[in-house]
C-alpha atoms as a PDB file:
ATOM      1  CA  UNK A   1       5.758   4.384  27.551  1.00  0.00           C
ATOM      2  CA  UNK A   2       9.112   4.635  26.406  1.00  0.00           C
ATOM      3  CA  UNK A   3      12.915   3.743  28.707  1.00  0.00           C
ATOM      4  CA  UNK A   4      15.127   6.728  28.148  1.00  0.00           C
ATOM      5  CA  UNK A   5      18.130   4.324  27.671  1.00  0.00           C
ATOM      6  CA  UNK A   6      17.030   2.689  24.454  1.00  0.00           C
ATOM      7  CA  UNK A   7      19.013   3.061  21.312  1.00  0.00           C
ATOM      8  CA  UNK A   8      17.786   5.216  18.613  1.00  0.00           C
ATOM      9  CA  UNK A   9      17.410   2.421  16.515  1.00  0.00           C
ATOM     10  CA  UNK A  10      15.035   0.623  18.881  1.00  0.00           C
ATOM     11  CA  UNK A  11      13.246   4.115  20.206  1.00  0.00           C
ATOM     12  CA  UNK A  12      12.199   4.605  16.232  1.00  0.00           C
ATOM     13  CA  UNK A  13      10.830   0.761  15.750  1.00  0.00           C
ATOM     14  CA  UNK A  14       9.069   1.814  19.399  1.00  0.00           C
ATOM     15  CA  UNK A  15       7.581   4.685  18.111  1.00  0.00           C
ATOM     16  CA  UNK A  16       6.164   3.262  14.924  1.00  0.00           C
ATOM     17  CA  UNK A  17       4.704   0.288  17.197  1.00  0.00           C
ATOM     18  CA  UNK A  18       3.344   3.145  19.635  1.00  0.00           C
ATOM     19  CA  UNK A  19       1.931   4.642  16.556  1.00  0.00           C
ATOM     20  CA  UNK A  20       0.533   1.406  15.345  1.00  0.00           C
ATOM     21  CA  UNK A  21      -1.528   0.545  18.444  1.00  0.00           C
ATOM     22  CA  UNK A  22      -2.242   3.766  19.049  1.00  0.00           C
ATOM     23  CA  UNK A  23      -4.325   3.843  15.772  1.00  0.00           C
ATOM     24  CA  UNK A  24      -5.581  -0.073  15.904  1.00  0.00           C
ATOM     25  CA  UNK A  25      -6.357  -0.683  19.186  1.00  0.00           C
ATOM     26  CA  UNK A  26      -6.277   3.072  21.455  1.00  0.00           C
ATOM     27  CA  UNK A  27      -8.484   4.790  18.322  1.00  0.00           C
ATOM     28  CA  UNK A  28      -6.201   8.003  19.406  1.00  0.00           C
ATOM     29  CA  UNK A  29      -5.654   9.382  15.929  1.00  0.00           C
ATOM     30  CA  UNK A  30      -3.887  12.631  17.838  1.00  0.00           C
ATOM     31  CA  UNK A  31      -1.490  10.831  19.591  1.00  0.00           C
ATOM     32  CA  UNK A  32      -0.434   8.419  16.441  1.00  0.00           C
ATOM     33  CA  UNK A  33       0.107  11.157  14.385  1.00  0.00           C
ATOM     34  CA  UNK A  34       2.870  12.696  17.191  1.00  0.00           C
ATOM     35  CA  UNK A  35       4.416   8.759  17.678  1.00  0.00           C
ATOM     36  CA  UNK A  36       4.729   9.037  13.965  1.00  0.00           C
ATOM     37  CA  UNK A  37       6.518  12.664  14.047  1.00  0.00           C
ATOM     38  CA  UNK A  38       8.818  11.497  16.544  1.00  0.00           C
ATOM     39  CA  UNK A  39       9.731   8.556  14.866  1.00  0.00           C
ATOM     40  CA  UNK A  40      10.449  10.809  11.453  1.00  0.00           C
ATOM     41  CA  UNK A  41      12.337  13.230  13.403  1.00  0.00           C
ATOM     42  CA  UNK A  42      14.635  10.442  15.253  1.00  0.00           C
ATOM     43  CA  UNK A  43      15.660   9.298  11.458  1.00  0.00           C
ATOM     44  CA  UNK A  44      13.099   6.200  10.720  1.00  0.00           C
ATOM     45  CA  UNK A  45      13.734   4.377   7.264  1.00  0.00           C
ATOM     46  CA  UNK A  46      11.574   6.781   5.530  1.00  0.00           C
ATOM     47  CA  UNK A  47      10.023   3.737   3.091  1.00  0.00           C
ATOM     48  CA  UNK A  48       8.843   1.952   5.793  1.00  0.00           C
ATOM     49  CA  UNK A  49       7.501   4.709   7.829  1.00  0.00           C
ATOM     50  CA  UNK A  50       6.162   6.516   4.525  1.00  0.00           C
ATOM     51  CA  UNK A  51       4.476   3.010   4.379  1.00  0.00           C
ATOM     52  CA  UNK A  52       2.431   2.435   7.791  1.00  0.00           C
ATOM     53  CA  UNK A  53       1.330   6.168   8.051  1.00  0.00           C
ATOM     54  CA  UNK A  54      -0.293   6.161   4.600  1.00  0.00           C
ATOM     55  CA  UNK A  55      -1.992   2.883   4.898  1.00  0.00           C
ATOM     56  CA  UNK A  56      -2.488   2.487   8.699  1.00  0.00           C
ATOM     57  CA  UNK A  57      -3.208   6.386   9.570  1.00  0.00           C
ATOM     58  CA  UNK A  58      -3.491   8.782   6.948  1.00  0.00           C
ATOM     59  CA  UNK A  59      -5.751   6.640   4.394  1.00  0.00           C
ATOM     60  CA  UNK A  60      -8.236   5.370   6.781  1.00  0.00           C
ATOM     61  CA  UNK A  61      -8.497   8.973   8.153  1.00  0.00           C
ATOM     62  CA  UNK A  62      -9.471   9.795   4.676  1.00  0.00           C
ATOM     63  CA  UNK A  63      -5.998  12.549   4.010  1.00  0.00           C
ATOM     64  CA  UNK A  64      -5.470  10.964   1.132  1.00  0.00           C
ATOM     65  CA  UNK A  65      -3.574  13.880  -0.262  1.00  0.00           C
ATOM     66  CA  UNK A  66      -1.165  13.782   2.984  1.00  0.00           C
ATOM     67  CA  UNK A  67      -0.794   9.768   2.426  1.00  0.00           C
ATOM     68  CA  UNK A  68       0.446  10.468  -1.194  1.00  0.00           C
ATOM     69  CA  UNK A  69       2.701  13.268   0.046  1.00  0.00           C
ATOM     70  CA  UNK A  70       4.122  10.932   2.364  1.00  0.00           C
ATOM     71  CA  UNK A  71       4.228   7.980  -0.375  1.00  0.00           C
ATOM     72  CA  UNK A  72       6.023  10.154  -3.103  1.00  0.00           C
ATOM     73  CA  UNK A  73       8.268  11.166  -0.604  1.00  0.00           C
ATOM     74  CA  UNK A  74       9.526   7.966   0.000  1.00  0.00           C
ATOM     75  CA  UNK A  75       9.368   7.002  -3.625  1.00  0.00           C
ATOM     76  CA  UNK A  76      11.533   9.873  -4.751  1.00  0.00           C
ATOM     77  CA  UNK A  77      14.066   8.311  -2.477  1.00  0.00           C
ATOM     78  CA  UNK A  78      13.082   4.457  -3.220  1.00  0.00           C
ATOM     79  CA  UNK A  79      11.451   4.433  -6.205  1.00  0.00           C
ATOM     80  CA  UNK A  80      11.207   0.742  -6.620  1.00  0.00           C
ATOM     81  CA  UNK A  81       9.680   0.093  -3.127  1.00  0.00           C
ATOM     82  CA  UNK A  82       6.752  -2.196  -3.878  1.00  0.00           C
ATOM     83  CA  UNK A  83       4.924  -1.467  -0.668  1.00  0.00           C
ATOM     84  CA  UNK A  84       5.282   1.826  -1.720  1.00  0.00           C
ATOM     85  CA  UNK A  85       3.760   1.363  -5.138  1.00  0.00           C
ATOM     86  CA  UNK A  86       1.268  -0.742  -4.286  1.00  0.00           C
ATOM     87  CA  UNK A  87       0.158   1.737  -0.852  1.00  0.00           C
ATOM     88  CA  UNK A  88       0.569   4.829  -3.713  1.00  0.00           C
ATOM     89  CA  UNK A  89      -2.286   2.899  -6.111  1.00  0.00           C
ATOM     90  CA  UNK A  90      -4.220   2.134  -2.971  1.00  0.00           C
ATOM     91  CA  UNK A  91      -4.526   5.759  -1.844  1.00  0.00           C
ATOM     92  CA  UNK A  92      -6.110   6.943  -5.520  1.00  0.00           C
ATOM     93  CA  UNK A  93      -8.584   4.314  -5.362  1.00  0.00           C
ATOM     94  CA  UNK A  94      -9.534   5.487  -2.036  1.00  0.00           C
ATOM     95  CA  UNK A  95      -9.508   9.031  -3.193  1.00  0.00           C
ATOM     96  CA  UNK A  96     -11.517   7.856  -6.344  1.00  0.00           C
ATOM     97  CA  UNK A  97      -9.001   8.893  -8.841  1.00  0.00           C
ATOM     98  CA  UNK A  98      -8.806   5.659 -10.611  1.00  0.00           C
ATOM     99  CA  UNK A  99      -7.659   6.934 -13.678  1.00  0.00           C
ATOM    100  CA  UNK A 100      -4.105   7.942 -12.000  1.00  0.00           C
ATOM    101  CA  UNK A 101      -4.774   4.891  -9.911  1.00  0.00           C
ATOM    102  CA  UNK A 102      -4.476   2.664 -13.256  1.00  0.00           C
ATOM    103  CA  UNK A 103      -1.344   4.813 -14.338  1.00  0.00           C
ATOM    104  CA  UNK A 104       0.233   4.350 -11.387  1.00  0.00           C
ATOM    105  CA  UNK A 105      -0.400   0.355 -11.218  1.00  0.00           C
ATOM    106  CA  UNK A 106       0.791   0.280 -15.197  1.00  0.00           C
ATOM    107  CA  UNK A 107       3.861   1.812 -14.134  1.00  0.00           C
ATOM    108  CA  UNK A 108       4.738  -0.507 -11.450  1.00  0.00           C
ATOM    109  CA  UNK A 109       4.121  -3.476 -13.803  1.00  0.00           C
ATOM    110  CA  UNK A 110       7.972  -3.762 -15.244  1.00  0.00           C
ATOM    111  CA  UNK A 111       8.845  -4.043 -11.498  1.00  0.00           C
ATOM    112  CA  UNK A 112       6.228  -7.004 -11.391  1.00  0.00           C
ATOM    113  CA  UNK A 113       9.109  -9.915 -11.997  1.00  0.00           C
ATOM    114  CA  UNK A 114      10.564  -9.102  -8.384  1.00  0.00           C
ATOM    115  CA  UNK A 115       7.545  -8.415  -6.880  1.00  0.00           C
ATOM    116  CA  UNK A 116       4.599 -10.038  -8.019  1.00  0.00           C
ATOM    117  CA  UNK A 117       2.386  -8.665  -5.754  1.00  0.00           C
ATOM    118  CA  UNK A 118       2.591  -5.763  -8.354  1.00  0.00           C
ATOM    119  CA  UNK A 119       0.340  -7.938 -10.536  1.00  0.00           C
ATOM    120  CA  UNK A 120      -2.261  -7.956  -8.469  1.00  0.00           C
ATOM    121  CA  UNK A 121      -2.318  -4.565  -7.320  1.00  0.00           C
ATOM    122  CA  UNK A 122      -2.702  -3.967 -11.453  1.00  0.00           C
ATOM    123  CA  UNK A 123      -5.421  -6.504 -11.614  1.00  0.00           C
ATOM    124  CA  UNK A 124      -7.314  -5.342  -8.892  1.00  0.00           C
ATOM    125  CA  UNK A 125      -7.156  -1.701  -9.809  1.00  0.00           C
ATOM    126  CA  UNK A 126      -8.653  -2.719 -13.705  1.00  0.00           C
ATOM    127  CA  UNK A 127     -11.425  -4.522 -12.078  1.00  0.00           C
ATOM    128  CA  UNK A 128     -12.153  -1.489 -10.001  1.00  0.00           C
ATOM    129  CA  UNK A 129     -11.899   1.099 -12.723  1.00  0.00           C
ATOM    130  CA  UNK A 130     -13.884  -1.545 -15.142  1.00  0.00           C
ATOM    131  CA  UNK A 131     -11.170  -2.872 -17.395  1.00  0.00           C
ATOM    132  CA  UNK A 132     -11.794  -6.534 -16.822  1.00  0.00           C
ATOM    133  CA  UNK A 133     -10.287  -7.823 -19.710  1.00  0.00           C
ATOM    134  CA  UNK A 134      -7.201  -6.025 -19.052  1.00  0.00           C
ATOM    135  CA  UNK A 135      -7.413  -7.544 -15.889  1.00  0.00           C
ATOM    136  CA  UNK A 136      -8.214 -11.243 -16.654  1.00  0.00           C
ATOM    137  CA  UNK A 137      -4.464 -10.460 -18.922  1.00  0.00           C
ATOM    138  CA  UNK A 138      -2.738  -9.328 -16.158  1.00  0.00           C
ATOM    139  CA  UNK A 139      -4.509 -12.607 -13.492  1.00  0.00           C
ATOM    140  CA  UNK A 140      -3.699 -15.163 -16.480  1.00  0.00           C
ATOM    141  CA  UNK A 141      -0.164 -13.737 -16.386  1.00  0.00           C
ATOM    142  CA  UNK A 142       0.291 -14.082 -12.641  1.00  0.00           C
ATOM    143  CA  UNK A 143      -1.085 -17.634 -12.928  1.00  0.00           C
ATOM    144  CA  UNK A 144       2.173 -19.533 -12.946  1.00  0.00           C
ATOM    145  CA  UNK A 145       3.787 -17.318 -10.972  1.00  0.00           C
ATOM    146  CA  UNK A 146       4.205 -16.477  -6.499  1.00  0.00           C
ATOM    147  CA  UNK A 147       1.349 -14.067  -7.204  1.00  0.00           C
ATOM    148  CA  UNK A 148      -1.241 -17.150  -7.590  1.00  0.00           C
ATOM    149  CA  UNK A 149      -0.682 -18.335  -3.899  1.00  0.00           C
ATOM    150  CA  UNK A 150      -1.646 -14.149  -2.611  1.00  0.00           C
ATOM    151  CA  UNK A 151      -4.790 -14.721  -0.502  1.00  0.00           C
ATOM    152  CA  UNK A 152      -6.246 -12.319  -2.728  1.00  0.00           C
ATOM    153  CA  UNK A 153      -5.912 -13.930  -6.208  1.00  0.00           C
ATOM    154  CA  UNK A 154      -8.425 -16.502  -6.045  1.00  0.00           C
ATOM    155  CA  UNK A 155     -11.050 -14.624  -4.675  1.00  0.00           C
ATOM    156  CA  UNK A 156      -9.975 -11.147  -7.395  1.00  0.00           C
ATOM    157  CA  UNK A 157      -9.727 -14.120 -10.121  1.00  0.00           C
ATOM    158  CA  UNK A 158     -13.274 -14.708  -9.312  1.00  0.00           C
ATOM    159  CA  UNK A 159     -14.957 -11.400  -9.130  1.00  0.00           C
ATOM    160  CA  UNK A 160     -13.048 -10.468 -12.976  1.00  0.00           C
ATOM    161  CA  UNK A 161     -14.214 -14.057 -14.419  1.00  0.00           C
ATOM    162  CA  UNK A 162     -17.541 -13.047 -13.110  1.00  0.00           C
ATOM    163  CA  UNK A 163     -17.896  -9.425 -13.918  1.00  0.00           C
ATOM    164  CA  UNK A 164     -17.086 -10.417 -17.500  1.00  0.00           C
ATOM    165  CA  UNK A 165     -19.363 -12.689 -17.444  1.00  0.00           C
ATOM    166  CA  UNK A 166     -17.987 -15.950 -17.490  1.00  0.00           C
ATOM    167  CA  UNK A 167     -19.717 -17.887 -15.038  1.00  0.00           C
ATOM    168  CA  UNK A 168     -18.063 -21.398 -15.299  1.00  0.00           C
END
């Protein structure tokens, strides 16, 4: 797949797409997980990579456990990543540990002013784990802010304003 002549800056970025299709559209778990190695091994920024093997190969693999390894790997380095935070709370839902799940998306709430995403991530997570009014807080909050305008707000604004039973 790969020219021998490329730089190592464009033979990581090739890996991680090799890795990327190789999961999406090839289904070849094996050979993903090898395109991801490679790309560790030839010195890929470890946030980013830490990133698209948690939530493109490890989580929908169900190795949760080797996602978050990955994840609080990266954070230890980057600890205000919000990719990172958010993929971190993503991989305890899917785990079903939503009570770490709502710790971890309470922590990354101070970091929510640069990255409102965070918000959501929060909001979402105290739907899931039944909080909803701690949710509707946290949506209200994120009204008047970059968060609102998230392809996801509407339709999470929703489902809270309806699982608490507000139907107007």
């Amino acid at each position: 797949y790969l020219r021998r002549d490329v730089g190592p800056r464009r033979l990581v970025q090739a890996l991680l797409v090799l890795a990327y299709l190789s999961t999406v559209v090839h289904r070849d778990h094996a050979t993903a997980g090898r395109h991801f190695a490679r790309a560790r091994q030839h010195g890929t920024d470890l946030s980013y990579w830490a990133f698209i093997k948690a939530v493109m190969h490890d989580g929908p693999l169900g190795r949760y456990d080797e996602a978050l390894a990955v994840l609080e790997e990266a954070l230890a380095k980057d600890p205000l990543a919000p990719s990172l935070l958010s993929a971190r709370v993503w991989m305890l839902i899917a785990a079903g540990r939503m009570a770490e799940a709502v710790g971890a998306a309470d922590a990354a709430l101070p970091f929510a002013s640069r990255a409102t995403v965070l918000l959501l991530v929060a909001a979402r997570t105290h739907v899931a784990a039944g909080n909803v009014a701690r949710a509707l807080e946290l949506l209200e909050s994120a009204s008047h802010t970059t968060a609102e305008r998230y392809a996801g707000y509407l339709p999470l604004r929703i489902a809270a304003e309806v699982r608490a039973g507000n139907r107007d």
